[in-house]
PDB file of N, CA and C in Angstrom:
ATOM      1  N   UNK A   1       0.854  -1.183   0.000  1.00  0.00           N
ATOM      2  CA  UNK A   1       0.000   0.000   0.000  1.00  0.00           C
ATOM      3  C   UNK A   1       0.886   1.228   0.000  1.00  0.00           C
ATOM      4  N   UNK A   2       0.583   2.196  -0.695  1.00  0.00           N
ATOM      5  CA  UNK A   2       1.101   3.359  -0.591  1.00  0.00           C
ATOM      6  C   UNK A   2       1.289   4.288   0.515  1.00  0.00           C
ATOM      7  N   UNK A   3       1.862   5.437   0.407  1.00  0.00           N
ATOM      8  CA  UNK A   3       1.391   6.312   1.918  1.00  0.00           C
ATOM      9  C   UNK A   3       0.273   7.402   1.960  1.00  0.00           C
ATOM     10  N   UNK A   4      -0.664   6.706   1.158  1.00  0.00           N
ATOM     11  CA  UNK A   4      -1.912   8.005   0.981  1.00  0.00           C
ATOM     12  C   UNK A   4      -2.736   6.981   1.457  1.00  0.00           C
ATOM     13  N   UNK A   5      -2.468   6.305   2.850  1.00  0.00           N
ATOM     14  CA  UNK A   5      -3.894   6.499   3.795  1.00  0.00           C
ATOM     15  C   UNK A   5      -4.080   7.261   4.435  1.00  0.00           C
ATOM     16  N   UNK A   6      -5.370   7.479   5.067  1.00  0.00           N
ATOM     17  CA  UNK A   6      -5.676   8.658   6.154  1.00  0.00           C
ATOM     18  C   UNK A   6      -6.358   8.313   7.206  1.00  0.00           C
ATOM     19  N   UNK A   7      -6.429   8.747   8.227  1.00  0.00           N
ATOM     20  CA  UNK A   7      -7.693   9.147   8.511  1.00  0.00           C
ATOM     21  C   UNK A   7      -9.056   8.717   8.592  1.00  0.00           C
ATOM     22  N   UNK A   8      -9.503   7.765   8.910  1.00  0.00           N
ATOM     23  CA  UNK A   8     -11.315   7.753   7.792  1.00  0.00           C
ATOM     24  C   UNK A   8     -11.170   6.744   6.765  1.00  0.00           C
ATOM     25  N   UNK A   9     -10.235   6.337   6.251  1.00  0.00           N
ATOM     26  CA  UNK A   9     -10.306   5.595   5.492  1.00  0.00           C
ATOM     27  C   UNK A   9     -10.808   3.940   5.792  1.00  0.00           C
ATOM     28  N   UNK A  10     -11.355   3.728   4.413  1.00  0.00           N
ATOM     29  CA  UNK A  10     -11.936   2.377   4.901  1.00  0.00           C
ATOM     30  C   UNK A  10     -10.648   1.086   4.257  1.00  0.00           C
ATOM     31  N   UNK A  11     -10.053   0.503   4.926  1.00  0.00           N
ATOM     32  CA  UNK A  11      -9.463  -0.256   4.491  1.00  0.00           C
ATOM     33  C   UNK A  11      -9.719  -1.955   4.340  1.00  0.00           C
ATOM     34  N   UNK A  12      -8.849  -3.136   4.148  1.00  0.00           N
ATOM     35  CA  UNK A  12      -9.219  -3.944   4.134  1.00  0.00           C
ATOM     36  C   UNK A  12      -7.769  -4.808   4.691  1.00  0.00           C
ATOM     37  N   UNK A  13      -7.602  -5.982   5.312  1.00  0.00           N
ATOM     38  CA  UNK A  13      -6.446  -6.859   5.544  1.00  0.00           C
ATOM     39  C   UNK A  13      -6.444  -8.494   6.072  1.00  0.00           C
ATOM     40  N   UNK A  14      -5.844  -9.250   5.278  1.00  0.00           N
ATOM     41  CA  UNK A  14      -5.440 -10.559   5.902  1.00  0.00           C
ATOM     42  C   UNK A  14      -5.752 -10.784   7.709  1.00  0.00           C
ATOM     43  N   UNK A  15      -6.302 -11.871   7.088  1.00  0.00           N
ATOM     44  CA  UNK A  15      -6.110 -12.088   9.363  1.00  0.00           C
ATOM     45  C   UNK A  15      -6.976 -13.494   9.666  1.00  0.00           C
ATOM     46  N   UNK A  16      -5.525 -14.210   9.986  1.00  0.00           N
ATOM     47  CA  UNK A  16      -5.945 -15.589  10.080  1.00  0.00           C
ATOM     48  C   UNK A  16      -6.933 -16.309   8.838  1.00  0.00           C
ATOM     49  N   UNK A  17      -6.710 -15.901   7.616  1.00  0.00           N
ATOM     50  CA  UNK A  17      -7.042 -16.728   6.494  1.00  0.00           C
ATOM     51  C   UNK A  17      -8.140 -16.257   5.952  1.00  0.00           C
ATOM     52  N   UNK A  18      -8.596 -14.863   6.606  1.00  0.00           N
ATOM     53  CA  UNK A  18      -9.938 -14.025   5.768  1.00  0.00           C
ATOM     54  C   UNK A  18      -9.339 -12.701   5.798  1.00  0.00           C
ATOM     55  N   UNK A  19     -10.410 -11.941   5.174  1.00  0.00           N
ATOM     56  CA  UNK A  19     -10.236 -10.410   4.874  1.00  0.00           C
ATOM     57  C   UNK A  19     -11.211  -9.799   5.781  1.00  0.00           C
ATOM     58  N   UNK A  20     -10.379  -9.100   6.702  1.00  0.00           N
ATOM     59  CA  UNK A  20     -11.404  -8.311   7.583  1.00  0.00           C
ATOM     60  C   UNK A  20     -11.184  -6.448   6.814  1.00  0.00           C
ATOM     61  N   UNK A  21     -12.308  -6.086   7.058  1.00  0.00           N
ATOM     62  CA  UNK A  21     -12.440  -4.621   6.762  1.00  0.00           C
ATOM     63  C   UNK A  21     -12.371  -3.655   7.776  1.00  0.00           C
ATOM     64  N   UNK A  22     -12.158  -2.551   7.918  1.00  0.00           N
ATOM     65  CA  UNK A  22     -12.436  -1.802   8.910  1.00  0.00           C
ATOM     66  C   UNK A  22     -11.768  -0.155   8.655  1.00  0.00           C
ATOM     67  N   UNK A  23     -11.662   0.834   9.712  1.00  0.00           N
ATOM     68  CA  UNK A  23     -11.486   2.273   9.182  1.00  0.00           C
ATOM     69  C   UNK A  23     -10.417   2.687  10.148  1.00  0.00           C
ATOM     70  N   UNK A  24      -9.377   3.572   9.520  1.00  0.00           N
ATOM     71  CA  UNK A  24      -8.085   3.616   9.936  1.00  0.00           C
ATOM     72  C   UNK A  24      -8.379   4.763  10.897  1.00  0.00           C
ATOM     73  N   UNK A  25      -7.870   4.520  12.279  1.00  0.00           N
ATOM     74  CA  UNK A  25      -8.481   5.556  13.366  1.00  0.00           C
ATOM     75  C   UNK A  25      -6.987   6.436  13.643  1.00  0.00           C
ATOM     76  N   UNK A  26      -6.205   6.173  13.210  1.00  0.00           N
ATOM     77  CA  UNK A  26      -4.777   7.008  13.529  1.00  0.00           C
ATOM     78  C   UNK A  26      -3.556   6.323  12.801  1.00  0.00           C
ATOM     79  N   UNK A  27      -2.735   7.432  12.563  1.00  0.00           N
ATOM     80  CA  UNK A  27      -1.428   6.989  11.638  1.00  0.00           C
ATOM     81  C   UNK A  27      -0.172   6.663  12.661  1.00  0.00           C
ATOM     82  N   UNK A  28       0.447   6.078  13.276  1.00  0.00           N
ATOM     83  CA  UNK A  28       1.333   6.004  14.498  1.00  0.00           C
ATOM     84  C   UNK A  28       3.312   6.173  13.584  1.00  0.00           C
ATOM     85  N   UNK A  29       3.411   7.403  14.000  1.00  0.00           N
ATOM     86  CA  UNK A  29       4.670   7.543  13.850  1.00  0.00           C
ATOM     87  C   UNK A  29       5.500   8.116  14.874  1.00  0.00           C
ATOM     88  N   UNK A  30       5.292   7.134  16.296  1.00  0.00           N
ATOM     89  CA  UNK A  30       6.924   7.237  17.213  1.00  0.00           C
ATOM     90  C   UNK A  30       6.309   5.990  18.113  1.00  0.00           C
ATOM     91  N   UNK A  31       7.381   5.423  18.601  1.00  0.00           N
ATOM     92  CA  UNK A  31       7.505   4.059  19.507  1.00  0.00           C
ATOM     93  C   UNK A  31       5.700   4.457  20.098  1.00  0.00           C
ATOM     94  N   UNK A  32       4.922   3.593  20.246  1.00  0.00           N
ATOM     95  CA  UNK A  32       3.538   3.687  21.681  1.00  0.00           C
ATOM     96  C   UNK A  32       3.239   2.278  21.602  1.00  0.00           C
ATOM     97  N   UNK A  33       2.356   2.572  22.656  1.00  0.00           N
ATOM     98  CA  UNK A  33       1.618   1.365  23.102  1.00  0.00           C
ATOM     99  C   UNK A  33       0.043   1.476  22.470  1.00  0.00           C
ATOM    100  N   UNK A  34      -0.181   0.496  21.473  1.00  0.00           N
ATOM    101  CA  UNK A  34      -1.789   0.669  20.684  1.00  0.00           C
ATOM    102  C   UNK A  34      -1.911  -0.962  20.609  1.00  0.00           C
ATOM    103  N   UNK A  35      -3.404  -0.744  20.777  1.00  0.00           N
ATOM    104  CA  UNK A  35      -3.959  -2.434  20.493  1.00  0.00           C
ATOM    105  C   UNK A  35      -3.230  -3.435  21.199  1.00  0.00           C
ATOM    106  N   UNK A  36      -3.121  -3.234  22.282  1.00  0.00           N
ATOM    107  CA  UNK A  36      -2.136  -3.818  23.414  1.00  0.00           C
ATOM    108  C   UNK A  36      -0.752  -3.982  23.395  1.00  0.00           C
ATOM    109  N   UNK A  37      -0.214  -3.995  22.426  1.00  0.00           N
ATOM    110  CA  UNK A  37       0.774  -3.858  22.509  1.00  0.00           C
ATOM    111  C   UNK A  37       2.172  -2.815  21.979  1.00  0.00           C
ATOM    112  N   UNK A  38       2.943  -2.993  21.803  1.00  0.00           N
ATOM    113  CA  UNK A  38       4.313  -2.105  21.813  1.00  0.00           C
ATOM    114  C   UNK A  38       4.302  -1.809  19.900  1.00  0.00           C
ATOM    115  N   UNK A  39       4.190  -0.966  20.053  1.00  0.00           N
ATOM    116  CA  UNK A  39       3.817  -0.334  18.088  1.00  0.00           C
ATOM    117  C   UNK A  39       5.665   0.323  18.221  1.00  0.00           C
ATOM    118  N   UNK A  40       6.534  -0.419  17.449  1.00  0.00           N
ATOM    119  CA  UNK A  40       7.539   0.649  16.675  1.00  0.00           C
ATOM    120  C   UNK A  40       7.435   1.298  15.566  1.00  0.00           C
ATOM    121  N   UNK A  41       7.790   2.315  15.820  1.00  0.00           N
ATOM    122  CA  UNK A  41       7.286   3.259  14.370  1.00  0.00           C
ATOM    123  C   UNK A  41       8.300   4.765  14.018  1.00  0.00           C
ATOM    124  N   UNK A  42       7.825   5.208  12.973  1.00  0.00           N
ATOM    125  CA  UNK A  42       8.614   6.039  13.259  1.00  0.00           C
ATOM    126  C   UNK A  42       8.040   7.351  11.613  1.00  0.00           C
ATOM    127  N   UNK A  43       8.601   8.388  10.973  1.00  0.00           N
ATOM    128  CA  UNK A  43       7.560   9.070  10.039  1.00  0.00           C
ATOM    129  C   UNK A  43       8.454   8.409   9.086  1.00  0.00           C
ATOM    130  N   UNK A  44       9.275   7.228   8.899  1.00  0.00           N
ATOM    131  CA  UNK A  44       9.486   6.950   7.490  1.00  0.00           C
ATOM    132  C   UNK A  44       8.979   5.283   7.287  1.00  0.00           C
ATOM    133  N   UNK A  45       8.785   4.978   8.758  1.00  0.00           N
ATOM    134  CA  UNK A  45       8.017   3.415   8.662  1.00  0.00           C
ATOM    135  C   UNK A  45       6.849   3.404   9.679  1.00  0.00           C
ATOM    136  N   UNK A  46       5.857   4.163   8.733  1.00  0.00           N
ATOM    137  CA  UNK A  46       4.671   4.262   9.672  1.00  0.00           C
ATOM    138  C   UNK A  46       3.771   3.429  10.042  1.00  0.00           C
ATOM    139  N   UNK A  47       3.216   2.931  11.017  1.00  0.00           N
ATOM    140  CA  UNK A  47       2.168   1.945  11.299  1.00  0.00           C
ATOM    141  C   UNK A  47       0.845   2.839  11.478  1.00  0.00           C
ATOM    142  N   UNK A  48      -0.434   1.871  11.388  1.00  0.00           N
ATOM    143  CA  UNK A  48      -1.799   2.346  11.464  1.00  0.00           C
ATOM    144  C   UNK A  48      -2.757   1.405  12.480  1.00  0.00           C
ATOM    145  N   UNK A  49      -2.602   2.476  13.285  1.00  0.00           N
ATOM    146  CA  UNK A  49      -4.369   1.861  13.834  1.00  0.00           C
ATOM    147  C   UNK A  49      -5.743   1.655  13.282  1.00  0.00           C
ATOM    148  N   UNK A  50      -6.462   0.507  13.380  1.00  0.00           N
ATOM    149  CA  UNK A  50      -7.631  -0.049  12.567  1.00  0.00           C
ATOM    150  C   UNK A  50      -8.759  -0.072  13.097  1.00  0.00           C
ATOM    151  N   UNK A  51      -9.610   0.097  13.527  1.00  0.00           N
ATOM    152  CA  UNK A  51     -10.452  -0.449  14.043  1.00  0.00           C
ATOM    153  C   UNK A  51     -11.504  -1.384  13.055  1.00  0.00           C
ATOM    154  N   UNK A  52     -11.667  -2.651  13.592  1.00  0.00           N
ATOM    155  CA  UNK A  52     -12.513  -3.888  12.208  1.00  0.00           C
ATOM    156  C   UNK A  52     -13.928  -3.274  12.527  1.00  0.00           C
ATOM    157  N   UNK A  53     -14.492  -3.286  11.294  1.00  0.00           N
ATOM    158  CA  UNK A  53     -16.190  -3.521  11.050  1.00  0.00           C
ATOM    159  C   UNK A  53     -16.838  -4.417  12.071  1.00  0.00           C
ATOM    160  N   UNK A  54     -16.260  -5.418  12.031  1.00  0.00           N
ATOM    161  CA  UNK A  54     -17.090  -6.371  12.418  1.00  0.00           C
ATOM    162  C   UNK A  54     -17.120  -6.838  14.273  1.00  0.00           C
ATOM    163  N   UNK A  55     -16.025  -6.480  14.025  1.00  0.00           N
ATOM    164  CA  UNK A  55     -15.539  -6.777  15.983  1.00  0.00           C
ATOM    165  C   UNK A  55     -15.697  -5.710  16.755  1.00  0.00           C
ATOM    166  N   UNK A  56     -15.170  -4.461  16.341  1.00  0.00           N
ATOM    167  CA  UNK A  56     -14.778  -3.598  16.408  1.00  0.00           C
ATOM    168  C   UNK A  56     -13.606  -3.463  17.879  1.00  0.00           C
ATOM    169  N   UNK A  57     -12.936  -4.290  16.861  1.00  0.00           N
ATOM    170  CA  UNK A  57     -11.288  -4.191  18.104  1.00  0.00           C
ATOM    171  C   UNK A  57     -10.481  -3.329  17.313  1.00  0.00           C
ATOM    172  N   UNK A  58      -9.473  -2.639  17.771  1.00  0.00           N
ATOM    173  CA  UNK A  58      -8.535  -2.461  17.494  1.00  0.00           C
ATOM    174  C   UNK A  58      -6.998  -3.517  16.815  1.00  0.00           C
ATOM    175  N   UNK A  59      -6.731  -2.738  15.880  1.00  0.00           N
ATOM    176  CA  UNK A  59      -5.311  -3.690  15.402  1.00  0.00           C
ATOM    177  C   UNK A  59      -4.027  -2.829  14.784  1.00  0.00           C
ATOM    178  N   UNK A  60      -3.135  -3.059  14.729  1.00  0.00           N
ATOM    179  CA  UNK A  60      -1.833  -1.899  14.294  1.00  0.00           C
ATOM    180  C   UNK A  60      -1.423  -2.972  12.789  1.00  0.00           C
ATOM    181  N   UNK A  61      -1.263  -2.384  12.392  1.00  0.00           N
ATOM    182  CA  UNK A  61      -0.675  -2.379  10.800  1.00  0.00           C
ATOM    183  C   UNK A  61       0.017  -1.363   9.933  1.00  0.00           C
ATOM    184  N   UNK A  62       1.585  -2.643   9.329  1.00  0.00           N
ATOM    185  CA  UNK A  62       2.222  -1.427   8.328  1.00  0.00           C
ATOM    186  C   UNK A  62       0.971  -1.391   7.427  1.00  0.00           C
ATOM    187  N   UNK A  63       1.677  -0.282   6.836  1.00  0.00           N
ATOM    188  CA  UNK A  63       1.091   0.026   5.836  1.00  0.00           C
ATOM    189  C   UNK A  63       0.720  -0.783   3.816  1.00  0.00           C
ATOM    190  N   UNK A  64       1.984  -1.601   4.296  1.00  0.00           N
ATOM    191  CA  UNK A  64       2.038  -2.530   2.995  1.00  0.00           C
ATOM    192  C   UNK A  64       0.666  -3.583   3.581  1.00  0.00           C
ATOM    193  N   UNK A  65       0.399  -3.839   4.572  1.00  0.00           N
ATOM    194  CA  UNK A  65      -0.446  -5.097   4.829  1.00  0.00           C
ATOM    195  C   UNK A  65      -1.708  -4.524   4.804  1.00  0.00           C
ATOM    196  N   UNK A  66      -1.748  -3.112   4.277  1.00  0.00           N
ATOM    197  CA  UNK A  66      -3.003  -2.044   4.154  1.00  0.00           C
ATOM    198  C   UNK A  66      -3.911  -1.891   3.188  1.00  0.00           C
ATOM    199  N   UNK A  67      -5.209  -2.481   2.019  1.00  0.00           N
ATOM    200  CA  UNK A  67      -5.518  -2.497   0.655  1.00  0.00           C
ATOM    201  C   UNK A  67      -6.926  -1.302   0.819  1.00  0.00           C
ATOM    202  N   UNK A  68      -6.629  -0.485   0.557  1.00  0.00           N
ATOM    203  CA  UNK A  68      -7.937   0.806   0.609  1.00  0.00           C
ATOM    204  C   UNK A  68      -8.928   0.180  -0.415  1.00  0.00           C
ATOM    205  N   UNK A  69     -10.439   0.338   0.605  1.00  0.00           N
ATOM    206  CA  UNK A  69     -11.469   0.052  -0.053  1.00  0.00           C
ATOM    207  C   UNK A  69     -12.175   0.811  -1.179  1.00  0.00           C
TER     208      UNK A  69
END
């Protein structure tokens, strides 16, 4: 995936052998703690917070594992 997610966006990703959907709630660029655990990051290898459609949990993802709906 490119780096023109945002925000709002509705995305889509792998997880455990299906495609879950859901909308990107924040872009994480410095070390935190999201979706329980320890997110490294940084503004040239950014990770994203998700929240799924369907569960509505939280999940962190690069951005390559990211397919905009």
């Amino acid at each position: 995936m490119s780096k023109d997610i945002n925000k709002g966006d509705k995305v889509q990703w792998k997880s455990h052998g299906s495609t879950v959907t859901g909308t990107v709630e924040e872009k994480i660029t410095s070390d935190t703690e999201a979706a329980g655990r320890t997110v490294r990051a940084d503004s040239d290898n950014p990770q994203y917070r998700v929240r799924s459609d369907k569960s509505g949990r939280d999940a962190v993802h690069k951005p390559e594992s990211l397919k905009k709906k």
